[in-house]
Protein backbone atom coordinates (compact mmCIF):
# COMPACT_ATOMS: atom_id res chain seq x y z
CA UNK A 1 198.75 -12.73 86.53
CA UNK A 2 200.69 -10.38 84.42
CA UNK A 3 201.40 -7.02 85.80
CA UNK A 4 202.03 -4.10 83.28
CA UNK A 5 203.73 -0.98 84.38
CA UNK A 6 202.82 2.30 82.41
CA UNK A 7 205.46 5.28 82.14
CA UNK A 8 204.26 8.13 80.89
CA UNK A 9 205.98 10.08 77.87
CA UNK A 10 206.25 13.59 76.78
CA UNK A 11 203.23 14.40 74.87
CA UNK A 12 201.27 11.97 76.96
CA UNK A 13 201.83 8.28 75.47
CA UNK A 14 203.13 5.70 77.50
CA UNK A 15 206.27 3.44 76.90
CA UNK A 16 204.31 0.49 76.60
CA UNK A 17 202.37 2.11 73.39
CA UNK A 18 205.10 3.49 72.66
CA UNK A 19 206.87 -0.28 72.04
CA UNK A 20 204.12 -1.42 69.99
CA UNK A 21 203.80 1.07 67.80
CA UNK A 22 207.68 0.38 67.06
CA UNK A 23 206.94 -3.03 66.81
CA UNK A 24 204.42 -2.28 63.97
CA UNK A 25 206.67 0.20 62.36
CA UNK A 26 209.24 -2.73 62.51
CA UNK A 27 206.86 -5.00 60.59
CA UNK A 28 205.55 -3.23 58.00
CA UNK A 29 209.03 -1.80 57.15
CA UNK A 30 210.12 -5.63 56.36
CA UNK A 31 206.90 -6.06 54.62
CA UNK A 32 207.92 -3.25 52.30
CA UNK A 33 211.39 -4.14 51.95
CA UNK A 34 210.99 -8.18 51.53
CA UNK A 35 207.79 -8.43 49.53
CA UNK A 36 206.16 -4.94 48.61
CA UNK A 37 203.61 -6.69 46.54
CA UNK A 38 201.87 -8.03 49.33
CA UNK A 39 201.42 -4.43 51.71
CA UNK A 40 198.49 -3.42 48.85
CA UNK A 41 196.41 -6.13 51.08
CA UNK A 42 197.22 -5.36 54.56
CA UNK A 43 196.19 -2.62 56.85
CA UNK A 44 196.62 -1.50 60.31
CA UNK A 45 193.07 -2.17 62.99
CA UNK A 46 194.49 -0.74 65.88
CA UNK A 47 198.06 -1.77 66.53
CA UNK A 48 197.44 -5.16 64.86
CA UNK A 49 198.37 -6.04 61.37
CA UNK A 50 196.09 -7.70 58.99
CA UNK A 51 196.55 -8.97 55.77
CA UNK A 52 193.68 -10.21 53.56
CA UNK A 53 193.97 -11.49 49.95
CA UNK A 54 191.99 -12.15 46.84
CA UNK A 55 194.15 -14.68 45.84
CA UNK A 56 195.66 -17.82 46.83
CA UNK A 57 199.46 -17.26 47.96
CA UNK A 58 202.26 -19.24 47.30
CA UNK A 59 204.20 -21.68 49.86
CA UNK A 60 207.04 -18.55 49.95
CA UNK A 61 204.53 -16.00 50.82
CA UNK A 62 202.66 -17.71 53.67
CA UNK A 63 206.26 -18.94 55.13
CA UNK A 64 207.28 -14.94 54.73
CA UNK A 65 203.94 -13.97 56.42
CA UNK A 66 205.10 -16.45 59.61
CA UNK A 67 208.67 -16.26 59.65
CA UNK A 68 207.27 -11.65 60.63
CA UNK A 69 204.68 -13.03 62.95
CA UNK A 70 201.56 -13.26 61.05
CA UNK A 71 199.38 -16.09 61.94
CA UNK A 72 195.93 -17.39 59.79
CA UNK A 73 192.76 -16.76 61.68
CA UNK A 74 189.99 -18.67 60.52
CA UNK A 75 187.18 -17.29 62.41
CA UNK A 76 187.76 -13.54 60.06
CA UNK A 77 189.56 -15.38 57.13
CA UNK A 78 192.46 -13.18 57.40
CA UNK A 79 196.35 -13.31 58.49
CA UNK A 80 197.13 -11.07 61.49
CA UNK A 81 200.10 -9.91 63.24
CA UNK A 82 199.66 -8.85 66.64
CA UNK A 83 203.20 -6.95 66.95
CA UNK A 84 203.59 -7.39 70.55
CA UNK A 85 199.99 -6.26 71.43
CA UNK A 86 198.63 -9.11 74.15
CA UNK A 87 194.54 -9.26 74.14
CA UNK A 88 192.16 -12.21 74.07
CA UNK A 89 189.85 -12.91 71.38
CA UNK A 90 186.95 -10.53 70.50
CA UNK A 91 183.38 -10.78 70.40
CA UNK A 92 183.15 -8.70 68.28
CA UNK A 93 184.63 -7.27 65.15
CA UNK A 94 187.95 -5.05 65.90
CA UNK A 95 187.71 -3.16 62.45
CA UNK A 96 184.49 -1.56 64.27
CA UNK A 97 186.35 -0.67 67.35
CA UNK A 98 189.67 0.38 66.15
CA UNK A 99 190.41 2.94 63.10
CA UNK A 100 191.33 0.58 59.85
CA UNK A 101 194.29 1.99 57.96
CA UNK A 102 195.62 0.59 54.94
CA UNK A 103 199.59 0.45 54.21
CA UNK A 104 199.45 0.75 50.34
């Protein structure tokens, strides 16, 4: 069993959120510095990353996607990064839980 340890910040967040959300900022600042063609298809559910394309991508761009942490899930046909963020699989769809924000 894990523990996790919350501190609270000023203005109410704690550190852990605080971490992922610099892990996220992290990722999608490579995203738009390495390959800025690919951030019109991805988009923020929650503190995840998720990238979903219309077209087929090329041996570079799924190695890029993996080398940042991105891994294919087949169940939603889409490649997510979980930047840090530990949870189990959902019953459910995420993108009706969380808000859905697009990087473009």
């Amino acid at each position: 069993m894990i523990k996790k340890f919350k501190q609270k910040l000023k203005g109410g967040k704690d550190k852990m959120e605080e971490q992922e959300n610099e892990k996220q900022t992290e990722v999608i600042e490579t995203l738009r510095t390495a390959k800025p063609e690919l951030v019109k298809d991805c988009y923020a559910v929650g503190l995840w990353l998720w990238a979903e394309f219309n077209y087929k991508l090329t041996p570079e761009e799924v190695q890029f996607l993996k080398d940042i942490g991105f891994r294919w899930n087949p169940k939603r046909k889409v490649w997510q990064n979980a930047c840090g963020k530990i949870s189990f699989q959902s019953g459910s769809d995420p993108r009706q839980k969380y808000e859905v924000l697009n990087l473009a």
